[in-house]
Protein backbone atom coordinates (compact mmCIF):
# COMPACT_ATOMS: atom_id res chain seq x y z
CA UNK A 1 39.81 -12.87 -14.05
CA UNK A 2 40.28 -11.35 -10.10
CA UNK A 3 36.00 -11.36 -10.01
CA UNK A 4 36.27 -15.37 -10.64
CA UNK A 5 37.99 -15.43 -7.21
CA UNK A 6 36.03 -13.47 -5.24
CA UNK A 7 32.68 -14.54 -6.61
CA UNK A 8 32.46 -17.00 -3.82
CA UNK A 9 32.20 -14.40 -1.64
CA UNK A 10 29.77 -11.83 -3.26
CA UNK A 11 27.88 -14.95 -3.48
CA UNK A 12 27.95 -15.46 0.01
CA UNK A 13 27.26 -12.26 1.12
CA UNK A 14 24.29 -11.76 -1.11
CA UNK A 15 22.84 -14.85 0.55
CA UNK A 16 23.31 -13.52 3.94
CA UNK A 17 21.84 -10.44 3.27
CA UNK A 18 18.98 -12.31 1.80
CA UNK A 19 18.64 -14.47 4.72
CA UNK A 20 18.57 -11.83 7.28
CA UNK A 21 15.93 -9.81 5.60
CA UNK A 22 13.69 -12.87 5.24
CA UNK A 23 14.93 -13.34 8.92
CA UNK A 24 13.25 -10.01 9.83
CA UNK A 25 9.62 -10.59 8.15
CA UNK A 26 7.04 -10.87 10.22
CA UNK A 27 4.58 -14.12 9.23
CA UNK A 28 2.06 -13.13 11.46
CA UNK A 29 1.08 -10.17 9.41
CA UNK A 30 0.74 -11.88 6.06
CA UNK A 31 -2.89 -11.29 4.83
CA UNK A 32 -4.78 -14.43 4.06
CA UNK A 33 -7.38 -13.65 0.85
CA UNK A 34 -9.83 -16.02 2.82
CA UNK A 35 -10.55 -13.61 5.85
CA UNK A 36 -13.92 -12.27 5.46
CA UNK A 37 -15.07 -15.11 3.47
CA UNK A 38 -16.62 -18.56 3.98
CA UNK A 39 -14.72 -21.42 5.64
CA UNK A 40 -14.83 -23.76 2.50
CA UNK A 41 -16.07 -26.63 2.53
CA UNK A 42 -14.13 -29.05 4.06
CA UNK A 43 -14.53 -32.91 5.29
CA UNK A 44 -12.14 -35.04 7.60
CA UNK A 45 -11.98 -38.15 9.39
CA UNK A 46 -11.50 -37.85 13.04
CA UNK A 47 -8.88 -38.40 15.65
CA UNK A 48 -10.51 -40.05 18.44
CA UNK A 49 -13.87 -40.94 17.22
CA UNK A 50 -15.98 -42.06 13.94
CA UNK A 51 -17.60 -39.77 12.01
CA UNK A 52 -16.26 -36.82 10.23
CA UNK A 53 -14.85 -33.07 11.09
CA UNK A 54 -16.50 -30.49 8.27
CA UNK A 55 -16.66 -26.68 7.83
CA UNK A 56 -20.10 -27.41 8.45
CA UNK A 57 -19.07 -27.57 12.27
CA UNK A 58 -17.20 -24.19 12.55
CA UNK A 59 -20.59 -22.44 12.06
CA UNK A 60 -21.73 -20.66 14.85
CA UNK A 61 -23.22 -17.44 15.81
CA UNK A 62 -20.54 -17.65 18.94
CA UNK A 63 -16.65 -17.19 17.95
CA UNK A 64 -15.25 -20.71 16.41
CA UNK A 65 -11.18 -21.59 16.76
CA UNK A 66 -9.81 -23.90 14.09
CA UNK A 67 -6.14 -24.86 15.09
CA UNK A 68 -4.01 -26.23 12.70
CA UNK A 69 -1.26 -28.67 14.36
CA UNK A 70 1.01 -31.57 13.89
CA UNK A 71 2.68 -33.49 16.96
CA UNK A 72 5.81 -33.46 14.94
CA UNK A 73 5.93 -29.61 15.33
CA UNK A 74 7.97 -27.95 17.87
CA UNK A 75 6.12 -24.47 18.11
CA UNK A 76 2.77 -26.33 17.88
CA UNK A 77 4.10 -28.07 21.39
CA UNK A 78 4.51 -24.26 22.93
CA UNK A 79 1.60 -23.28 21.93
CA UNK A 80 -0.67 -26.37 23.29
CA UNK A 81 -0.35 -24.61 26.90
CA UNK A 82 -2.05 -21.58 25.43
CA UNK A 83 -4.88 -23.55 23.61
CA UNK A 84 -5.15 -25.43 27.40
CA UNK A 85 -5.56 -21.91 28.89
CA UNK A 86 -7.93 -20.32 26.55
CA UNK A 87 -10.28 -23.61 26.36
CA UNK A 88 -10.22 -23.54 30.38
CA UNK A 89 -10.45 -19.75 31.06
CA UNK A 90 -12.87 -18.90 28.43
CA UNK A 91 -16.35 -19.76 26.36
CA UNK A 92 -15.28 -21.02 23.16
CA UNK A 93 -15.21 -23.98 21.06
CA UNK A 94 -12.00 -24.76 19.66
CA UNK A 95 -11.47 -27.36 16.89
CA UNK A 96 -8.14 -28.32 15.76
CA UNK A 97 -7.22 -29.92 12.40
CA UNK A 98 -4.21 -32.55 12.96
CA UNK A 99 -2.06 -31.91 9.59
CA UNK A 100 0.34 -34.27 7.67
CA UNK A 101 0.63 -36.43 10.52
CA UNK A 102 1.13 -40.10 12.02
CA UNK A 103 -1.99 -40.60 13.54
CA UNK A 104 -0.34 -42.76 17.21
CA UNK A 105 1.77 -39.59 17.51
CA UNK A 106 -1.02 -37.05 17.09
CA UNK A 107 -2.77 -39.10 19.96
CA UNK A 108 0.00 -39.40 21.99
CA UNK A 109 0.53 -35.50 21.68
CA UNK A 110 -3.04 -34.95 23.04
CA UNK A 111 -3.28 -37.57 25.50
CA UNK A 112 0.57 -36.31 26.64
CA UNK A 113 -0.61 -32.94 27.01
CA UNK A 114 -4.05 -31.87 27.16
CA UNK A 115 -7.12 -31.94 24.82
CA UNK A 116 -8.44 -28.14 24.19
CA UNK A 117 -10.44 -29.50 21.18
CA UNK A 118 -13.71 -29.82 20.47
CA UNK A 119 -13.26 -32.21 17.82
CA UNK A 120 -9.85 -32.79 16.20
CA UNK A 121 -9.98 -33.83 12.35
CA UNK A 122 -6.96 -35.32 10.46
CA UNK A 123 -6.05 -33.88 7.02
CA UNK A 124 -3.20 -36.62 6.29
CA UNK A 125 -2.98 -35.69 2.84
CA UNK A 126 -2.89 -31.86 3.85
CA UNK A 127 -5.68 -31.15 1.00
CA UNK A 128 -8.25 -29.93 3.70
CA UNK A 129 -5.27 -27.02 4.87
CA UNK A 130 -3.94 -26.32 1.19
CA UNK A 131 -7.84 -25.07 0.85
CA UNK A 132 -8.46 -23.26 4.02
CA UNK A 133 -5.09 -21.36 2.66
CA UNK A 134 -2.95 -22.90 5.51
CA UNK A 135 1.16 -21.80 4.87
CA UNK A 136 2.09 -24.12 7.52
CA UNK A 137 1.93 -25.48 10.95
CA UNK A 138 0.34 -24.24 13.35
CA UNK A 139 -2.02 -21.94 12.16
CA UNK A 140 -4.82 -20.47 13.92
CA UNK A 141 -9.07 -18.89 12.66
CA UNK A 142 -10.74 -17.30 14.21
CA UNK A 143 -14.23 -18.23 12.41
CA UNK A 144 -18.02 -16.49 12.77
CA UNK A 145 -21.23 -17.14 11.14
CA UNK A 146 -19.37 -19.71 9.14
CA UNK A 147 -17.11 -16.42 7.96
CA UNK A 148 -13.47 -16.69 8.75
CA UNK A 149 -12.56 -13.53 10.73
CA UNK A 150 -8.73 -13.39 11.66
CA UNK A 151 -6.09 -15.80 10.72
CA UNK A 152 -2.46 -16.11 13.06
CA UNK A 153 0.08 -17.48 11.22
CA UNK A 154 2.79 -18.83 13.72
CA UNK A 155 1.97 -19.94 17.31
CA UNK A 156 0.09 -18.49 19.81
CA UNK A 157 1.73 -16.83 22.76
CA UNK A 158 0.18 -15.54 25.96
CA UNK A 159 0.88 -11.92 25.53
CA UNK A 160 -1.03 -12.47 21.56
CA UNK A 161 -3.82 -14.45 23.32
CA UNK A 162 -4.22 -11.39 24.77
CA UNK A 163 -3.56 -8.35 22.95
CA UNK A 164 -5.17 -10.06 19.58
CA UNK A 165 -7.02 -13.33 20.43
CA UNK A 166 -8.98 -12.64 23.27
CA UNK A 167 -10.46 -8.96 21.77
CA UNK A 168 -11.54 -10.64 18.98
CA UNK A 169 -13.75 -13.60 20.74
CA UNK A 170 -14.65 -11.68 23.32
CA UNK A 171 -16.14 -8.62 21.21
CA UNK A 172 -18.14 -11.05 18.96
């Protein structure tokens, strides 16, 4: 009978322990089963123009960036500034892939702020990101030879761009 009235509180403390180990993980090291393979195949409208975004696109002997990005999310915001650096600074094609998104907002994100992209496809239904084994928003490859190389889970920040991004397109 006295455990009834404190169950409430182991309850509560078992979720806060929870919650501040989950708190503590670090998505950007979660392995992705797709590095090392093929980009699969993949075909999306485009933002701006007609014709279609594919996987057949991120093929290149030079280092490929796919960016996965919506305009309603917050960290994908913080890290447009890096994607503006890197496609200024440095030779590399970036794509991005526009995911689950009103299409006027993800134009008025990129005419707001900058295009880095290559070509921007939309995946509205998200289909295109469940397949290229996308958790969430944004997301970052780093794609070879067709052959996805290094996935970043999370966004980009200036001290990664250079302590993981840049070795990686700059060594290929």
């Amino acid at each position: 009978m006295r455990l009834i009235k404190f169950l409430p509180l182991i309850i509560i403390v078992l979720l806060c322990i929870f919650f501040f180990f989950s708190l503590n993980n670090d998505t950007t090291k979660l392995s992705s089963p797709l590095v090392g393979k093929d980009v699969p195949k993949f075909s999306v409208d485009r933002l701006f123009n007609s014709g279609k975004l594919t996987n057949e696109d991120l093929i290149s002997d030079r280092p490929v960036i796919l960016n996965i990005w919506s305009s309603w999310c917050i960290p994908c915001r913080a890290e447009h500034d890096v994607l503006m650096v890197l496609s200024e600074l440095y030779d590399v094609d970036i794509y991005g892939l526009n995911y689950k998104d009103n299409e006027t907002e993800a134009k008025n994100f990129i005419e707001g702020l900058g295009n880095p992209f290559e070509k921007i496809g939309v995946d509205t239904s998200g289909r295109s990101a469940i397949n290229l084994g996308v958790y969430g928003v944004p997301e970052t490859l780093i794609i070879q030879n067709g052959i996805i190389i290094y996935k970043h889970i999370g966004p980009i920040h200036m001290n990664e761009l250079d302590e993981k991004i840049l070795p990686l397109i700059k060594d290929l």
